[in-house]
N, C-alpha and C. Protein backbone atom coordinates (compact mmCIF):
# COMPACT_ATOMS: atom_id res chain seq x y z
N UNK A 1 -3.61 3.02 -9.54
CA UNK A 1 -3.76 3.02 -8.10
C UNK A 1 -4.06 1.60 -7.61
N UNK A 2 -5.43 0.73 -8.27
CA UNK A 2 -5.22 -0.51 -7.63
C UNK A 2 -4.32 -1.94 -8.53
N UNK A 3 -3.59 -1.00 -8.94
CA UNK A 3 -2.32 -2.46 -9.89
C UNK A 3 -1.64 -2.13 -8.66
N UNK A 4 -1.17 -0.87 -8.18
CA UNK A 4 0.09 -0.63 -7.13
C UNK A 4 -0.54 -1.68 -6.04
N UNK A 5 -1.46 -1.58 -5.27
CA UNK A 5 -2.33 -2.14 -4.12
C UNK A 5 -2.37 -3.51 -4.53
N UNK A 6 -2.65 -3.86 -5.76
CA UNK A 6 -2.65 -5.71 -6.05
C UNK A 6 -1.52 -6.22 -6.22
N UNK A 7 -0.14 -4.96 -6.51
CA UNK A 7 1.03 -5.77 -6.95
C UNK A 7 1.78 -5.95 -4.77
N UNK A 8 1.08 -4.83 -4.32
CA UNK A 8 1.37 -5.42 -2.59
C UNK A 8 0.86 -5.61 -2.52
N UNK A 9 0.01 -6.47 -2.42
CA UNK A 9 -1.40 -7.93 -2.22
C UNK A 9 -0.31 -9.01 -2.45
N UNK A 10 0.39 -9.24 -3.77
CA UNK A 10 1.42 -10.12 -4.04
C UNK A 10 2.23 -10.33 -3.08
N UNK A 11 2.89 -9.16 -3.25
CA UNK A 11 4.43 -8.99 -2.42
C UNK A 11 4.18 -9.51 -0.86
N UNK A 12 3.85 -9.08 -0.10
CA UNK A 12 3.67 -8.95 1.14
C UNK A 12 2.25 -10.09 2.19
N UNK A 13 1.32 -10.50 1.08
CA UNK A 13 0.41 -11.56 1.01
C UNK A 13 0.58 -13.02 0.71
N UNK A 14 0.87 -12.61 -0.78
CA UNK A 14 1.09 -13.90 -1.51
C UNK A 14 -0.34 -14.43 -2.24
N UNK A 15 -1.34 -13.18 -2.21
CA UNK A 15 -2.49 -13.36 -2.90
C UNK A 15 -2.27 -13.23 -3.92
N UNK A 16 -3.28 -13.56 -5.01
CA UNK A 16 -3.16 -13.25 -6.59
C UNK A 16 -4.31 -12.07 -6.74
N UNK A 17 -5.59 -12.33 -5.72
CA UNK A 17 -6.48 -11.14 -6.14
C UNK A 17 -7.01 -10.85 -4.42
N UNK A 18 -8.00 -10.03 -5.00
CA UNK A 18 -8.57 -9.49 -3.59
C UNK A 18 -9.91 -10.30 -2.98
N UNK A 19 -10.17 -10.57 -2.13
CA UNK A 19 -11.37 -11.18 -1.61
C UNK A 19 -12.74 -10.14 -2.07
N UNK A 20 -14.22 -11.05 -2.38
CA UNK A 20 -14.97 -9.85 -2.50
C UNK A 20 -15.17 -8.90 -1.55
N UNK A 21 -15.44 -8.13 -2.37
CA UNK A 21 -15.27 -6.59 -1.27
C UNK A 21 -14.20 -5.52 -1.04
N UNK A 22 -13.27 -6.33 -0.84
CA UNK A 22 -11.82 -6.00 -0.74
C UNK A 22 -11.28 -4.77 -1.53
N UNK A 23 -11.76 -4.79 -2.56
CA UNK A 23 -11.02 -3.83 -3.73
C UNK A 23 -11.81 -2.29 -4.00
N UNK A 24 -13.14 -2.40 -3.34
CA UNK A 24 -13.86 -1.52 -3.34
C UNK A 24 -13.92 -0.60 -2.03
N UNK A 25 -13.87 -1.15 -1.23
CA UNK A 25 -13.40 -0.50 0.56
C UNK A 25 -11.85 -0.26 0.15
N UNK A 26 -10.92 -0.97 -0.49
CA UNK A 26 -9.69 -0.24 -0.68
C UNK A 26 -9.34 0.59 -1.87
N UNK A 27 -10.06 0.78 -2.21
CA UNK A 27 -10.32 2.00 -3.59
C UNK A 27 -11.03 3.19 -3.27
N UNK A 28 -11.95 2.49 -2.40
CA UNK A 28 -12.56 4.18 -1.84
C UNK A 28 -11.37 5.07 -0.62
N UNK A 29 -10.67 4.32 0.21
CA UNK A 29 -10.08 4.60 0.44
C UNK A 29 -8.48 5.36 0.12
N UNK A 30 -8.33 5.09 -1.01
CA UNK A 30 -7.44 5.43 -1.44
C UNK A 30 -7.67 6.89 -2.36
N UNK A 31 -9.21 7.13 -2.77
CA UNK A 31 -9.64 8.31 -3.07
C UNK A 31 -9.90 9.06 -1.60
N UNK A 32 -9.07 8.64 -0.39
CA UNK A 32 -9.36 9.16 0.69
C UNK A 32 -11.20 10.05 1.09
N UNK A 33 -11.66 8.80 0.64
CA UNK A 33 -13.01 8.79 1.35
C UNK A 33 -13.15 8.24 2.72
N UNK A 34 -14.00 8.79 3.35
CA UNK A 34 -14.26 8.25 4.81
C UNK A 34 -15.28 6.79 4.23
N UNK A 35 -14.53 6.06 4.68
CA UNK A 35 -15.37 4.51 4.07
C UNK A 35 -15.61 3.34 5.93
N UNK A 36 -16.52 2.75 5.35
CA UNK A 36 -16.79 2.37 6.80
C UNK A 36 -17.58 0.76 6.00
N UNK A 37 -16.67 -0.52 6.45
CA UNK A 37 -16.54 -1.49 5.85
C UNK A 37 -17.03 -3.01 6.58
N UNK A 38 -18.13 -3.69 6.61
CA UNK A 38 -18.62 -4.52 7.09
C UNK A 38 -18.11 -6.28 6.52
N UNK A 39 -17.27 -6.51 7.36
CA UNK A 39 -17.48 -7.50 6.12
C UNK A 39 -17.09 -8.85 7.79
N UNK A 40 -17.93 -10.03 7.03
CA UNK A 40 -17.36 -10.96 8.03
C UNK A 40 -16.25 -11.66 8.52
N UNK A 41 -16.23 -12.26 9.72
CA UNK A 41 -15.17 -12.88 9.98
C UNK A 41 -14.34 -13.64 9.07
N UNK A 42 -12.95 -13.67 8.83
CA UNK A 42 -12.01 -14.16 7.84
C UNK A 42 -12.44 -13.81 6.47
N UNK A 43 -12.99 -12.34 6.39
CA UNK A 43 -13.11 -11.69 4.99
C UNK A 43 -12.05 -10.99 4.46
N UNK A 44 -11.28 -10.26 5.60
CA UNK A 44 -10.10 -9.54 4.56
C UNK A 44 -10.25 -8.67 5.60
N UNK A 45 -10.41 -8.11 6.32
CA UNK A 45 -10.56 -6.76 6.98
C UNK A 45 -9.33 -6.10 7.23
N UNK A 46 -8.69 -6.74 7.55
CA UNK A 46 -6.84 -6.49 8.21
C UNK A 46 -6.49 -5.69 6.63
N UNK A 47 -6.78 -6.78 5.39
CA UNK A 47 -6.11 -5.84 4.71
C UNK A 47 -6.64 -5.00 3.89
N UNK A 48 -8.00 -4.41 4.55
CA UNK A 48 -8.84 -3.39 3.53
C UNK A 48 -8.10 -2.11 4.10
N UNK A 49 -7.43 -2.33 5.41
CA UNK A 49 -6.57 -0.76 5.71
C UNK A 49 -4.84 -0.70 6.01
N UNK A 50 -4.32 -2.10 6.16
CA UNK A 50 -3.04 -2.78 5.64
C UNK A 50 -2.34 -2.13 4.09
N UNK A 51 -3.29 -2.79 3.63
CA UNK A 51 -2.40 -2.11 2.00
C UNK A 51 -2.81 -0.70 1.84
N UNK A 52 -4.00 0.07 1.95
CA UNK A 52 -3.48 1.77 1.82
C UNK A 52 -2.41 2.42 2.90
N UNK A 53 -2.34 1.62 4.11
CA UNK A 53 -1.46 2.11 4.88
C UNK A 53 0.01 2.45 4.12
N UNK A 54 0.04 0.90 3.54
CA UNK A 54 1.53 1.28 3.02
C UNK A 54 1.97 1.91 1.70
N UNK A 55 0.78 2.53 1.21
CA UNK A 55 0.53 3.09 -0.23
C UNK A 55 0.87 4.70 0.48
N UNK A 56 0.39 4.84 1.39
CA UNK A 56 0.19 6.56 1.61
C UNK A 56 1.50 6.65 2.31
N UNK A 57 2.00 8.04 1.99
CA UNK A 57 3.07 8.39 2.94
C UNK A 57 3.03 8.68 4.23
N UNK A 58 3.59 8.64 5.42
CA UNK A 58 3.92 8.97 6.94
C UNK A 58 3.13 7.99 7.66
N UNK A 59 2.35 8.39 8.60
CA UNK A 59 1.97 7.19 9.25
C UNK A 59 0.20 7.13 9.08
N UNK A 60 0.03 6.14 9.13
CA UNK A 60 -1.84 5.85 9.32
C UNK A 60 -2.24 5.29 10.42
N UNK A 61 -3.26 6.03 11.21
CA UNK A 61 -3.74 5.60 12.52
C UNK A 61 -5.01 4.79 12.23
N UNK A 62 -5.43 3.57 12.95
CA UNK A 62 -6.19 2.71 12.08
C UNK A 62 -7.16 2.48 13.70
N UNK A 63 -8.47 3.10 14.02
CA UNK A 63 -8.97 2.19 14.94
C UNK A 63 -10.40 1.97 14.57
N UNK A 64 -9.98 1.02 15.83
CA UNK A 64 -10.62 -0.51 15.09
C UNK A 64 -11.39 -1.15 16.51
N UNK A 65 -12.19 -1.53 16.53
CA UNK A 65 -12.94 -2.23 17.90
C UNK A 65 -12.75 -3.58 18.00
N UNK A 66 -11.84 -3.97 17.02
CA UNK A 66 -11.65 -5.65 17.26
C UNK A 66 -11.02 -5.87 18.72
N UNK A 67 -11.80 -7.29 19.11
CA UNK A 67 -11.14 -7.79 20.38
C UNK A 67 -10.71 -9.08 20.55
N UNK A 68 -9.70 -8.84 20.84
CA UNK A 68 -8.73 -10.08 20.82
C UNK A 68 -9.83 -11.59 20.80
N UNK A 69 -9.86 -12.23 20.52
CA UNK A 69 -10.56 -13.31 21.43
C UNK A 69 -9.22 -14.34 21.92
């Protein structure tokens, strides 16, 4: 489950690994736990629900309170 998620980290990133944190908010998620993920500015957030999006089939609704600045 997270080789599939690190090999699109590659593909679609161009990362080699995950930022800390990263792999654990997207692992719980992917055991479709309700996970709820703090992490700071330019930590990864986009893709703690980016890559299960495109792991799971049909669509994923993602909200989110970010505001533009």
């Amino acid at each position: 489950m997270m080789q599939e998620a690190l090999e699109l980290l590659r593909k679609y990133y161009g990362y080699e690994s995950f930022k800390q944190g990263q792999e654990r908010i997207i692992s719980s998620i992917l055991l479709r736990n309700d996970t709820f993920g703090i992490m700071p500015t330019g930590g990864g957030k986009s893709i703690c629900y980016q890559i299960p999006a495109l792991m799971f089939p049909g669509i994923t609704l993602v909200i989110s309170p970010l505001i533009s600045l």
